[in-house]
N, C-alpha and C. Protein backbone atom coordinates (compact mmCIF):
# COMPACT_ATOMS: atom_id res chain seq x y z
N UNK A 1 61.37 54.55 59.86
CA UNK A 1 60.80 55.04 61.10
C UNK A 1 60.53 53.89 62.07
N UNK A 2 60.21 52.70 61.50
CA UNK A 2 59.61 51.40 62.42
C UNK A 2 60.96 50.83 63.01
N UNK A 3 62.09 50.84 62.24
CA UNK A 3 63.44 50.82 63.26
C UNK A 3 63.77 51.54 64.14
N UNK A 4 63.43 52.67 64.09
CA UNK A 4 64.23 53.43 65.27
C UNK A 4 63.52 53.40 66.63
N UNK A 5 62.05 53.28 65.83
CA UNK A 5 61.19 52.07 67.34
C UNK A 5 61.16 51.43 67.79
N UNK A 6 61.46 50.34 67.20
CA UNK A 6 62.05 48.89 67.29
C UNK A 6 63.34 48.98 68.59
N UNK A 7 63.94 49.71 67.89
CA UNK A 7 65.62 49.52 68.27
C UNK A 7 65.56 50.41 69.87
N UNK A 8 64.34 51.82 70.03
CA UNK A 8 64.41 52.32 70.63
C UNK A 8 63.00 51.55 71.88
N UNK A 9 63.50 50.84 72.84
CA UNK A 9 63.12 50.05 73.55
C UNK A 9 62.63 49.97 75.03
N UNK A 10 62.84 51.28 74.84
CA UNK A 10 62.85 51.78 76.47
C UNK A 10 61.35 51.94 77.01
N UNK A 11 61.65 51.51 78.39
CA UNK A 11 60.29 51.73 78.96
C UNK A 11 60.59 53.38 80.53
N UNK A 12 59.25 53.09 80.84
CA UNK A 12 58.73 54.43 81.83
C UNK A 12 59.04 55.80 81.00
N UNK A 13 59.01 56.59 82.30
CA UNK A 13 59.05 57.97 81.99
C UNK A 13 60.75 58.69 82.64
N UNK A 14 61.36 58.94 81.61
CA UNK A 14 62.92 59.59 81.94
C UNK A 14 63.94 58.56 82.47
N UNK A 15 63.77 57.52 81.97
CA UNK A 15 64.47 56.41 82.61
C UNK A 15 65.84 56.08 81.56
N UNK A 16 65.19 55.83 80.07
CA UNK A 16 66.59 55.76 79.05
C UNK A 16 67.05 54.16 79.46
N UNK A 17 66.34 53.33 80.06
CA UNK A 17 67.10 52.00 80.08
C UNK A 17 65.82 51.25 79.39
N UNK A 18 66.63 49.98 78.75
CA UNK A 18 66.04 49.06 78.15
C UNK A 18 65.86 48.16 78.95
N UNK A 19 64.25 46.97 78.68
CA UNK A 19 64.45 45.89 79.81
C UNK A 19 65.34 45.35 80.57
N UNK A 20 66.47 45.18 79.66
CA UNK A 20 67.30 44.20 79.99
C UNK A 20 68.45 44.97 80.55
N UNK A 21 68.31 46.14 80.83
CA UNK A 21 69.46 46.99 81.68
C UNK A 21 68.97 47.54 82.75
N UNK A 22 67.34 47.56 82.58
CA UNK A 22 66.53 47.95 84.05
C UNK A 22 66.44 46.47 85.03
N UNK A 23 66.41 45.47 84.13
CA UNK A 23 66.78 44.04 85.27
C UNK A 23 68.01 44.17 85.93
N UNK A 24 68.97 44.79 85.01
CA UNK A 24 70.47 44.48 85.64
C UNK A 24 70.73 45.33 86.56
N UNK A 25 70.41 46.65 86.31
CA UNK A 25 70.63 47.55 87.42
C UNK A 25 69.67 47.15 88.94
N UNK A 26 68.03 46.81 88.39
CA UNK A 26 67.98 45.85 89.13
C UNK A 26 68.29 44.67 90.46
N UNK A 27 68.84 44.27 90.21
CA UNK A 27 69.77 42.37 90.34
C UNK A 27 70.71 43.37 91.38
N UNK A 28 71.64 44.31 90.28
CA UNK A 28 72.52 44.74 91.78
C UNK A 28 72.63 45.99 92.46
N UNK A 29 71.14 46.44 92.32
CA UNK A 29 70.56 47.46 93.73
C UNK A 29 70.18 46.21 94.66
N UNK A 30 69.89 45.39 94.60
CA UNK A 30 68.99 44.32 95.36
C UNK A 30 69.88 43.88 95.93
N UNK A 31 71.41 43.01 95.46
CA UNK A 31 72.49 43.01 96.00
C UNK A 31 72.92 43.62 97.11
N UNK A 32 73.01 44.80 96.76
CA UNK A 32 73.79 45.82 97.35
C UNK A 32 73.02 46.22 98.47
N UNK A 33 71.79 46.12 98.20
CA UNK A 33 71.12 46.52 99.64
C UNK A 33 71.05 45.54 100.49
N UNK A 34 70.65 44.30 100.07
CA UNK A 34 70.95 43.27 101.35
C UNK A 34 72.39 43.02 101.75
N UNK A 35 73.73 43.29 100.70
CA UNK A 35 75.14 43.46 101.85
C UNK A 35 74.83 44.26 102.53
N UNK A 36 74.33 45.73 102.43
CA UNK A 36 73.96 46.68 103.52
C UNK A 36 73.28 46.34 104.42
N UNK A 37 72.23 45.57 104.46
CA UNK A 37 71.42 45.28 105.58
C UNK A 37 72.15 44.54 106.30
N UNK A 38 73.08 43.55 106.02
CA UNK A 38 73.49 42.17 106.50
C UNK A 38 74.76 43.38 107.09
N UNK A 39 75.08 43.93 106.93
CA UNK A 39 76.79 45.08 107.92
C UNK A 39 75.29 45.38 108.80
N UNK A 40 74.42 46.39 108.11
CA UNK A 40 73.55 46.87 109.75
C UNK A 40 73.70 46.27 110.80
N UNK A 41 73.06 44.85 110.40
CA UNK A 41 72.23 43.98 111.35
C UNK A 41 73.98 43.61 112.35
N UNK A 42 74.75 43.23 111.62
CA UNK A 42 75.96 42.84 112.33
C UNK A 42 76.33 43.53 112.99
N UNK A 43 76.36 44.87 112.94
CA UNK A 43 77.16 46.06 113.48
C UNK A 43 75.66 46.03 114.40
N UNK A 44 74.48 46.13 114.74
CA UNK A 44 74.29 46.28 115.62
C UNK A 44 73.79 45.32 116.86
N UNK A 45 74.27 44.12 116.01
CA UNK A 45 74.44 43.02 117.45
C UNK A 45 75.48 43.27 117.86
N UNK A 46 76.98 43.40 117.24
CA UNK A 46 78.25 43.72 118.06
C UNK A 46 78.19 45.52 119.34
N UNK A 47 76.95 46.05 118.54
CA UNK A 47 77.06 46.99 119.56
C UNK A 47 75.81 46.93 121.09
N UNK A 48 75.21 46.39 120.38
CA UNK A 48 74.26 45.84 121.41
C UNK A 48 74.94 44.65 122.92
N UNK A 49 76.27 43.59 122.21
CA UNK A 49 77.02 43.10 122.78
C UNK A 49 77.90 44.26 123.72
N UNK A 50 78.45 45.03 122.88
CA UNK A 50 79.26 46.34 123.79
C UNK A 50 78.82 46.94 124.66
N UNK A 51 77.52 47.30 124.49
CA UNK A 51 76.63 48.27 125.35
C UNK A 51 75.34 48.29 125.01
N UNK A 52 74.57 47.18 125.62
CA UNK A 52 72.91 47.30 125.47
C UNK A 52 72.54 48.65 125.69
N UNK A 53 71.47 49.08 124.96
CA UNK A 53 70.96 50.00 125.20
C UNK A 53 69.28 50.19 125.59
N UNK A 54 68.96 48.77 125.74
CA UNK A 54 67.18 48.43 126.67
C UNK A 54 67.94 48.11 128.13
């Protein structure tokens, strides 16, 4: 019984990931959202260049 505790490692509530797969998923949501921010921000200086809108 103390193995399958052991082995079964998971944290929160309905999550099913282990530390070390909740870091990783983690690492590249964090990624992924600052390439997203970094297209926003670009795309809206090039449109702000096209056509201010203040």
């Amino acid at each position: 019984m103390s193995d399958l505790r052991d082995k079964d490692d998971r944290i929160g509530l309905r999550t099913y990931l282990t530390p070390e797969e909740a870091k990783e998923f983690h690492k590249l949501f964090m990624i992924s959202f600052l390439i997203f921010t970094a297209v926003a921000i670009v795309a809206h200086i090039l449109v702000w260049n096209w056509r201010p809108w203040l």
